[in-house]
Every structure is written in structure tokens, then in C-alpha cells.
PDB file of N, CA and C in Angstrom:
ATOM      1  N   UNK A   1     -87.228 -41.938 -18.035  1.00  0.00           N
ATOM      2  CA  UNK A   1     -85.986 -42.563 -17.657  1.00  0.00           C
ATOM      3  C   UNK A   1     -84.852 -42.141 -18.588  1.00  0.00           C
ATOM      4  N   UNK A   2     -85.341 -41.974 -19.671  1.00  0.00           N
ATOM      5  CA  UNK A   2     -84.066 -41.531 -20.838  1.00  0.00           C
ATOM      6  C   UNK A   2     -83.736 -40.443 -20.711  1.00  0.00           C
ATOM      7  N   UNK A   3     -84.665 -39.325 -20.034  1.00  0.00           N
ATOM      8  CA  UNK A   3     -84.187 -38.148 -19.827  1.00  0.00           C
ATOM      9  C   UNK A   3     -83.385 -37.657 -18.979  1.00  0.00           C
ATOM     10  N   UNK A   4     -83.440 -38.803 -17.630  1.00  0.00           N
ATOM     11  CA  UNK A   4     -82.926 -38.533 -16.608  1.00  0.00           C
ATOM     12  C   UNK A   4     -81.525 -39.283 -16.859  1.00  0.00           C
ATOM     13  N   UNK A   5     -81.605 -40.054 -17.987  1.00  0.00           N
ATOM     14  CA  UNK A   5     -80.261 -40.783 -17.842  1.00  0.00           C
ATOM     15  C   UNK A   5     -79.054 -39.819 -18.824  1.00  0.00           C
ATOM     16  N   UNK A   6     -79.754 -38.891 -19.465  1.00  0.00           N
ATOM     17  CA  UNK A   6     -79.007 -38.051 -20.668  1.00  0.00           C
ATOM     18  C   UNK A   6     -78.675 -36.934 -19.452  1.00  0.00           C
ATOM     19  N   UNK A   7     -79.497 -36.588 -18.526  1.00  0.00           N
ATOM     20  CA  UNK A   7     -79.122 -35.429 -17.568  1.00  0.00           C
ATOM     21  C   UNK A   7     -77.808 -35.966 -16.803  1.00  0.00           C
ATOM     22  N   UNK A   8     -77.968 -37.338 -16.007  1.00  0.00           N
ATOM     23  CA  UNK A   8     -76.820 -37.657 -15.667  1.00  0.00           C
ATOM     24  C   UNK A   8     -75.659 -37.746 -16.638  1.00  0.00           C
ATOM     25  N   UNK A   9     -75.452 -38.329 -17.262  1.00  0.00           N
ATOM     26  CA  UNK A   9     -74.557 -38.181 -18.461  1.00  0.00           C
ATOM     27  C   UNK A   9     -73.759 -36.565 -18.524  1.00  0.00           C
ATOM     28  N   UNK A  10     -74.365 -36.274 -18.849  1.00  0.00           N
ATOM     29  CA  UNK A  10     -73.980 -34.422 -19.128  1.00  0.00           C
ATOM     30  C   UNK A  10     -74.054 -34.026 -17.993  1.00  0.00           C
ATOM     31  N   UNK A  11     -74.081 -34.293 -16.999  1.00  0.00           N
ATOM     32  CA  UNK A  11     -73.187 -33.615 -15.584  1.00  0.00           C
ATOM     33  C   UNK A  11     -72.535 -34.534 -15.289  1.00  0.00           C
ATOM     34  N   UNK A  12     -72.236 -35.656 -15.174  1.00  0.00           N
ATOM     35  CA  UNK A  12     -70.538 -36.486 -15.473  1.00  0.00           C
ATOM     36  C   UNK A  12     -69.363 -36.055 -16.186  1.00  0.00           C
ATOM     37  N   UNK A  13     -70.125 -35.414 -17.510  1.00  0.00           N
ATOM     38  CA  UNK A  13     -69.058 -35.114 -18.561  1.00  0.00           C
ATOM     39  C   UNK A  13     -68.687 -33.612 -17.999  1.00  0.00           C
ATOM     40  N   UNK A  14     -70.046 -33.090 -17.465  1.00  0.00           N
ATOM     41  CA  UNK A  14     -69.371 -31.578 -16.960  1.00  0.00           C
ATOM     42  C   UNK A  14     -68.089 -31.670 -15.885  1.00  0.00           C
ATOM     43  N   UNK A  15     -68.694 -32.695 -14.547  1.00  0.00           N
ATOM     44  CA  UNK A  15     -67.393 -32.923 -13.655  1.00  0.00           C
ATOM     45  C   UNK A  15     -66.107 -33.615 -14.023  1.00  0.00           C
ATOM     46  N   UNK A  16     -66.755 -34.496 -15.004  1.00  0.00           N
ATOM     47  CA  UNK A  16     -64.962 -35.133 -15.578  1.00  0.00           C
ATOM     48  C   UNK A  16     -63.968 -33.633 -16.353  1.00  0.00           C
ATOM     49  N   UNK A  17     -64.877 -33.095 -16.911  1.00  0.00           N
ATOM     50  CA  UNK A  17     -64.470 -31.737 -17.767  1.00  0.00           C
ATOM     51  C   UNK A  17     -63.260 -31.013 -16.342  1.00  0.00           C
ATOM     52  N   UNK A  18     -63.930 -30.823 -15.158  1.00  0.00           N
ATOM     53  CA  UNK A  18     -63.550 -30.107 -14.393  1.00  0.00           C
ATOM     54  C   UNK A  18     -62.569 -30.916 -13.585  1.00  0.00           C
ATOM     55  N   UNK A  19     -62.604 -32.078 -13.391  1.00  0.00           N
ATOM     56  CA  UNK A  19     -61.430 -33.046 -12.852  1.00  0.00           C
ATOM     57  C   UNK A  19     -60.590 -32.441 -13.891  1.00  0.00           C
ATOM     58  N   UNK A  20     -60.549 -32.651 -15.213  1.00  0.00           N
ATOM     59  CA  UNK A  20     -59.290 -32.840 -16.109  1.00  0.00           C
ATOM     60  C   UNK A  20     -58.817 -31.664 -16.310  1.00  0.00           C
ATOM     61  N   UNK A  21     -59.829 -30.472 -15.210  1.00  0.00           N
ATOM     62  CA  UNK A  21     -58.890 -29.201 -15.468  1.00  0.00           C
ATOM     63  C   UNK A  21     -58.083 -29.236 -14.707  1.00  0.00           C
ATOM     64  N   UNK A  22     -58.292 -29.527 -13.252  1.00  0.00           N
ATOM     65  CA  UNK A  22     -57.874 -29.302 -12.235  1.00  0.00           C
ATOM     66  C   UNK A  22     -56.694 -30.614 -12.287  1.00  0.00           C
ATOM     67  N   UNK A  23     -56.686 -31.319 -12.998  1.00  0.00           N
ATOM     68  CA  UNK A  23     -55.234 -32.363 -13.100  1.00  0.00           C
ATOM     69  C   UNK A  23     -54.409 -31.993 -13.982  1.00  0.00           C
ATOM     70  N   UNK A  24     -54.543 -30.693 -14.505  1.00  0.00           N
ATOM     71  CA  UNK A  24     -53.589 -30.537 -16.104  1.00  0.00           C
ATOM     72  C   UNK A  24     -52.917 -29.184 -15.026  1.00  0.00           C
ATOM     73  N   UNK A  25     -53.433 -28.643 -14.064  1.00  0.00           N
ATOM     74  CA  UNK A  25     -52.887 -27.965 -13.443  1.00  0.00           C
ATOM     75  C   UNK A  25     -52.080 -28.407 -12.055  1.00  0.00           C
ATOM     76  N   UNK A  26     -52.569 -29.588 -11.431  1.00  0.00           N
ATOM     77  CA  UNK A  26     -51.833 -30.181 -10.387  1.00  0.00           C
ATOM     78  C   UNK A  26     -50.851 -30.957 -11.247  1.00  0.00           C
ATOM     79  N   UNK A  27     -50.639 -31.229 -12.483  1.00  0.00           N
ATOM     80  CA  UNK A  27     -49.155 -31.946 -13.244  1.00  0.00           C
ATOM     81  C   UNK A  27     -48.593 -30.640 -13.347  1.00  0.00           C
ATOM     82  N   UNK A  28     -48.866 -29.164 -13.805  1.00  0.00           N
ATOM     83  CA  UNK A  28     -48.000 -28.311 -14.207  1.00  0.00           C
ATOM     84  C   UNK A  28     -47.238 -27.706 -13.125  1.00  0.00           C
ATOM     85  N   UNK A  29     -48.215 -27.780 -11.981  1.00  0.00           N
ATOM     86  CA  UNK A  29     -47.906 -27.381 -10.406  1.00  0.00           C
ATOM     87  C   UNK A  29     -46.390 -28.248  -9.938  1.00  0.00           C
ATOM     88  N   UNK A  30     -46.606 -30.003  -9.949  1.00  0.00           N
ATOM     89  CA  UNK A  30     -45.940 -30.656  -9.714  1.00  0.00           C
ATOM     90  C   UNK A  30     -44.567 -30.882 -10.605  1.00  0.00           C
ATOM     91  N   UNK A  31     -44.865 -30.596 -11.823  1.00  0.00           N
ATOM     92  CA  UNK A  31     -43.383 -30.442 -12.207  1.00  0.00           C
ATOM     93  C   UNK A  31     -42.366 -29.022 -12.330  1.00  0.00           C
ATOM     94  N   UNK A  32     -43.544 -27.939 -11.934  1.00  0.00           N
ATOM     95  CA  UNK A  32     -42.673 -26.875 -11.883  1.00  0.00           C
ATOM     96  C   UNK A  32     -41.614 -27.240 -10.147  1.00  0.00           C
ATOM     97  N   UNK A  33     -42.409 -28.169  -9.145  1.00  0.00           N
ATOM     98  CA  UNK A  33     -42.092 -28.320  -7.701  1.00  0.00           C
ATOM     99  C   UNK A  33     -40.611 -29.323  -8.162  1.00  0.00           C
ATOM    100  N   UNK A  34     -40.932 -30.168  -8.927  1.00  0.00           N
ATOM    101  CA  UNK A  34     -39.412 -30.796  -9.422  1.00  0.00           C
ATOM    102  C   UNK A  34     -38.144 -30.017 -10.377  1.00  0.00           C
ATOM    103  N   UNK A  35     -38.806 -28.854 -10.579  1.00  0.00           N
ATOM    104  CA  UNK A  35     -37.721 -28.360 -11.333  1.00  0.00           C
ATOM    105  C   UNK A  35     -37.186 -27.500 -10.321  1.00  0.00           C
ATOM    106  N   UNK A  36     -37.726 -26.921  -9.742  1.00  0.00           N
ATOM    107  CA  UNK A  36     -37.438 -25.945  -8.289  1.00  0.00           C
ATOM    108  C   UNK A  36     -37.069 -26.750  -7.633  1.00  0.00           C
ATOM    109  N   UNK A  37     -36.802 -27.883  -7.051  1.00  0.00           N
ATOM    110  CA  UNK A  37     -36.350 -28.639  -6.212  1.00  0.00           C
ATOM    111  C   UNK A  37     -34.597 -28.967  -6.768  1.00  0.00           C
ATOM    112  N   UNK A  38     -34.688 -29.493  -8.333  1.00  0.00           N
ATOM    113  CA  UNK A  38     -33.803 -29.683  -8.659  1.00  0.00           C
ATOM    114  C   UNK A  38     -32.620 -28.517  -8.911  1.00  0.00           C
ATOM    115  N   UNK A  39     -33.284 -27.233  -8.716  1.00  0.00           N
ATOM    116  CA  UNK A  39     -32.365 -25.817  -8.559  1.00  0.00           C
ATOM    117  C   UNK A  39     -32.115 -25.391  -7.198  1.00  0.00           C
ATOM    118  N   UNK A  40     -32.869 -26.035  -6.334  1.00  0.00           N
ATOM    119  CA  UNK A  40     -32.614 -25.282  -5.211  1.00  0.00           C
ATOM    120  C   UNK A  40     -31.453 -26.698  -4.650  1.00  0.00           C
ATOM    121  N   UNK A  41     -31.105 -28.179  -5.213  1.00  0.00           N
ATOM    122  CA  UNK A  41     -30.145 -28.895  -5.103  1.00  0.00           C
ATOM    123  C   UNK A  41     -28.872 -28.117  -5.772  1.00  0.00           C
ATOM    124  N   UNK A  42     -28.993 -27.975  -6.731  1.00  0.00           N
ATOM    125  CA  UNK A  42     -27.802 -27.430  -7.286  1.00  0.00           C
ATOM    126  C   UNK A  42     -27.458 -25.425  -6.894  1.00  0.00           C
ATOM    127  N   UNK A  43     -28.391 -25.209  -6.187  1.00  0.00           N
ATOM    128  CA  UNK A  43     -27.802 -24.045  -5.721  1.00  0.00           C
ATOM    129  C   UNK A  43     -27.027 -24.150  -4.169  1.00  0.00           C
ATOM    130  N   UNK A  44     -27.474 -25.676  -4.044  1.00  0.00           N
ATOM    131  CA  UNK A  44     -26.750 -25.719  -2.513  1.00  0.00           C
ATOM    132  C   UNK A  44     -25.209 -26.822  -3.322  1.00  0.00           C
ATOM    133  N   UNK A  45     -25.257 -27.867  -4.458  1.00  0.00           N
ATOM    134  CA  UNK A  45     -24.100 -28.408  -4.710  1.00  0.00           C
ATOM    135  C   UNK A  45     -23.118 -27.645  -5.170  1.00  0.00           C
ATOM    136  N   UNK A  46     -23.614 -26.792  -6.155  1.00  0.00           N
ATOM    137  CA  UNK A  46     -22.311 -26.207  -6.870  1.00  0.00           C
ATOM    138  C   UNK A  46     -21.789 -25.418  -6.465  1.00  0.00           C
ATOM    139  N   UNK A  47     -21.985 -24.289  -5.510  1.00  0.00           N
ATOM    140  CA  UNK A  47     -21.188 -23.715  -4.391  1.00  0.00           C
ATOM    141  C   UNK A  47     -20.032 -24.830  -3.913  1.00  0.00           C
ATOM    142  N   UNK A  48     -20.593 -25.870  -3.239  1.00  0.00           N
ATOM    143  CA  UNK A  48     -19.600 -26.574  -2.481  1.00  0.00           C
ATOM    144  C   UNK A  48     -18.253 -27.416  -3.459  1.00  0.00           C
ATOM    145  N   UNK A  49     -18.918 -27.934  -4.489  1.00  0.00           N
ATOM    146  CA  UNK A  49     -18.043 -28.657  -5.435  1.00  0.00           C
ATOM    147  C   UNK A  49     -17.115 -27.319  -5.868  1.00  0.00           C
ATOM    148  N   UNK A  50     -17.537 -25.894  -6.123  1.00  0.00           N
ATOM    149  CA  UNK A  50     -16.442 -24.649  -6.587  1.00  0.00           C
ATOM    150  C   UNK A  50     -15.835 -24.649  -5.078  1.00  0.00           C
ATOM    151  N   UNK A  51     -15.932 -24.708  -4.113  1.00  0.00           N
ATOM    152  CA  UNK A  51     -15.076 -24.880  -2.873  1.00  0.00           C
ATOM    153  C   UNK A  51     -13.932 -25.581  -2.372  1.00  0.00           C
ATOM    154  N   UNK A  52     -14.474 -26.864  -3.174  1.00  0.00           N
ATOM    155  CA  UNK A  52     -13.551 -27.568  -3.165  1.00  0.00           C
ATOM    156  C   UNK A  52     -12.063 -27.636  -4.060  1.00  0.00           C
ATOM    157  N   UNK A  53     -13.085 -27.399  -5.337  1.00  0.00           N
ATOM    158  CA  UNK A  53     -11.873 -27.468  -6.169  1.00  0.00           C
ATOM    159  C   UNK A  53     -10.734 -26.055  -6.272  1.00  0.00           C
ATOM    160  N   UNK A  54     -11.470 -24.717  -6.473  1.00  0.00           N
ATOM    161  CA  UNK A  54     -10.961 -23.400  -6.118  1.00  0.00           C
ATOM    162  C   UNK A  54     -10.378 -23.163  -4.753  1.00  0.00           C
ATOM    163  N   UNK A  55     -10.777 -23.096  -3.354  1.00  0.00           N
ATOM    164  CA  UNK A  55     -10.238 -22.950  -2.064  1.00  0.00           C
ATOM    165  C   UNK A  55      -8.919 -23.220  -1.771  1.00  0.00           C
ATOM    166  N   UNK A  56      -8.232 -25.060  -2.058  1.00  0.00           N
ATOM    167  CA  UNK A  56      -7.437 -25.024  -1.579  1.00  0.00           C
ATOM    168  C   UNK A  56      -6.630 -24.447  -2.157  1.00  0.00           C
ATOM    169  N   UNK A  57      -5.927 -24.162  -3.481  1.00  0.00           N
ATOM    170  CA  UNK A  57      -4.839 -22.995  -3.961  1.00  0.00           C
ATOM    171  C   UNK A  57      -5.453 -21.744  -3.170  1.00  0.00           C
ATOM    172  N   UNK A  58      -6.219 -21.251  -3.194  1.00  0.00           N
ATOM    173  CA  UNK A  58      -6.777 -20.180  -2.871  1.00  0.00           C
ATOM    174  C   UNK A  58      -5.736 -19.796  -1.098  1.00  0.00           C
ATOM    175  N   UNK A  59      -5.891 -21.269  -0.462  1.00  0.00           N
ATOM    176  CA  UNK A  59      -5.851 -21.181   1.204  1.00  0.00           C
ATOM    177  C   UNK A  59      -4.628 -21.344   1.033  1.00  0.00           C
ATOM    178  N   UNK A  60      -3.914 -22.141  -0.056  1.00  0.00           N
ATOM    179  CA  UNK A  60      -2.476 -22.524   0.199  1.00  0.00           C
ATOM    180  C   UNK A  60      -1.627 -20.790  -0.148  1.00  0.00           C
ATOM    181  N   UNK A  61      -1.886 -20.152  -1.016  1.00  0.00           N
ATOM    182  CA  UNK A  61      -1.249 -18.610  -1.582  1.00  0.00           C
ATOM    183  C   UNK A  61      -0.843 -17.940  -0.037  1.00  0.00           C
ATOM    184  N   UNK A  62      -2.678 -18.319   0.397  1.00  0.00           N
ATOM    185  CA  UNK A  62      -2.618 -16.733   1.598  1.00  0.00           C
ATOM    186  C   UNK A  62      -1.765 -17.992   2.681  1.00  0.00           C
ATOM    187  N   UNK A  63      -1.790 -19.200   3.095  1.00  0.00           N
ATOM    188  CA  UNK A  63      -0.814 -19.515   4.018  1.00  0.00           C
ATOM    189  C   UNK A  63       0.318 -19.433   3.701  1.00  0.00           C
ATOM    190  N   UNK A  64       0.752 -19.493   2.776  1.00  0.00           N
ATOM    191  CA  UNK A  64       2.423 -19.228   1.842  1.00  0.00           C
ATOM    192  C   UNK A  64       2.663 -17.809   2.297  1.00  0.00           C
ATOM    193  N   UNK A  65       1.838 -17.049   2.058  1.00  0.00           N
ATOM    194  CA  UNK A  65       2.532 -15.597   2.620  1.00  0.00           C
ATOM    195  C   UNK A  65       2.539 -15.355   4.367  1.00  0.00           C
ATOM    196  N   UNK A  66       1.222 -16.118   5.302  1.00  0.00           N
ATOM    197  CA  UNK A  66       2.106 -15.963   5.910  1.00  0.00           C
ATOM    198  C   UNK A  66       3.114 -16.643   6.718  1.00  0.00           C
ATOM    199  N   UNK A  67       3.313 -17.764   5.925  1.00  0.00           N
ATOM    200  CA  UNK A  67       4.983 -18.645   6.282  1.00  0.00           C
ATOM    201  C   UNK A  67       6.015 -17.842   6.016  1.00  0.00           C
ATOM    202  N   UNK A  68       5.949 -17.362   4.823  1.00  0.00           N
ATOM    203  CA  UNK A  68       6.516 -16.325   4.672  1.00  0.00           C
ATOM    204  C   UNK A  68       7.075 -15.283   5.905  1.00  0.00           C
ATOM    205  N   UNK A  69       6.190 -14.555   6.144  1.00  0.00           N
ATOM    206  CA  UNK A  69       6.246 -13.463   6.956  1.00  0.00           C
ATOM    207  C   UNK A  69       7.174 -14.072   8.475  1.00  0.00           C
ATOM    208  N   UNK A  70       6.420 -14.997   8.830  1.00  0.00           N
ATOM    209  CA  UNK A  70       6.260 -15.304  10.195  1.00  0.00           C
ATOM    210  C   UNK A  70       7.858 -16.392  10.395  1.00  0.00           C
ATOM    211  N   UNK A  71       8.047 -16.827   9.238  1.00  0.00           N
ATOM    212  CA  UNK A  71       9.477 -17.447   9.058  1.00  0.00           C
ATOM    213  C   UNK A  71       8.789 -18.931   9.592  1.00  0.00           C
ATOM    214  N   UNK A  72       7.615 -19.698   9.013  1.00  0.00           N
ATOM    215  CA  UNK A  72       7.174 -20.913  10.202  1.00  0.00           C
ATOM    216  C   UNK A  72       7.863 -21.843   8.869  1.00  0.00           C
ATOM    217  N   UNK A  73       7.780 -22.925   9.569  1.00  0.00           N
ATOM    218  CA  UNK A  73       8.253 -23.931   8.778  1.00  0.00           C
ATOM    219  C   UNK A  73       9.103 -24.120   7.634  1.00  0.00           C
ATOM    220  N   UNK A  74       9.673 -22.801   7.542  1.00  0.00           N
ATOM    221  CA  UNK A  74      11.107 -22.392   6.888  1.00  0.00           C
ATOM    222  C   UNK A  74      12.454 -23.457   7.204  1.00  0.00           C
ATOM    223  N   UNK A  75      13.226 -22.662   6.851  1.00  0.00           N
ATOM    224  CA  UNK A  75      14.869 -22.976   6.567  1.00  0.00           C
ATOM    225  C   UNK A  75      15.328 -22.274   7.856  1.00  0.00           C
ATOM    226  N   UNK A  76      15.041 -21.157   8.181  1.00  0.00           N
ATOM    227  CA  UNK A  76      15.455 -20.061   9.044  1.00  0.00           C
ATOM    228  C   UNK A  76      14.737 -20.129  10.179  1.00  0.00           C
ATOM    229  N   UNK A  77      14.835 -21.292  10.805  1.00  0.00           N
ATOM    230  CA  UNK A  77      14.079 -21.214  12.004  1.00  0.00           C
ATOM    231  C   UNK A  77      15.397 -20.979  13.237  1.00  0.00           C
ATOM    232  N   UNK A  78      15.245 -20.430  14.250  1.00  0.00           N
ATOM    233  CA  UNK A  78      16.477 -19.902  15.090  1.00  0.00           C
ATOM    234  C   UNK A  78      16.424 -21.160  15.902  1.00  0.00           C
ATOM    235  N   UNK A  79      17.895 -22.110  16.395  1.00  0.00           N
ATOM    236  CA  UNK A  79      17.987 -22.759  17.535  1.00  0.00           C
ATOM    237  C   UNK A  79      17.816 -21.952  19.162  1.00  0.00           C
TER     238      UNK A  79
END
């Protein structure tokens, strides 16, 4: 009975051995999935937040020229 209980023992410790491999790699798995998650958020925010803040001077220049051109909403509009 003691022998069989030392055999169980030492193949418990072998499968716990092998659980605790396979969980030190499903945590490294899972936080590389949160760090990639948290880049693939900020590769879709910070585009839009530089859109916002850069664009409108950006849109107002090129509509200024062509108000400009086109004489719209000027001084010089013909009756």
C-alpha cells in the first residue's frame, strides 16, 4: 500500500509539474493578447484624435483658397 501510495504521489507531482507549465504559458499568452489589444486600440484612437485636432486648419487653408479663387462668400459678390 505504501508503495502504491508513493507511486501516486509522484505522478500527481509529475502532472501538477505539467499543469504549472502549461499555466505560466497561458498567463504569458494572455497578457501578450492584452497588450496587443491595447495597441491595436490605440492604433485605431490616435489616428482619429490627430484628425481631429490637425484637419480642421488643415480643411479651413485649402477652403480659404478656394473662396478665394471662386470669389464665394466674399465682399465681391456681383448683384
Amino acid at each position: 500500500m505504501d508503495e502504491e501510495l508513493k507511486k501516486l504521489l509522484e505522478d500527481n507531482l509529475a502532472k501538477n509539474e505539467e499543469i504549472y507549465q502549461i499555466s505560466q504559458k497561458l498567463k504569458s499568452y494572455l497578457l501578450l493578447a492584452q497588450i496587443m489589444s491595447i495597441v491595436r486600440i490605440l492604433i485605431i484612437v490616435v489616428p482619429i484624435i490627430l484628425a481631429i485636432l490637425y484637419l480642421p486648419p488643415f480643411l479651413e487653408s485649402i477652403f480659404g483658397q478656394y473662396r478665394e479663387i471662386l470669389n464665394i462668400g466674399g465682399k465681391n459678390l456681383p448683384l
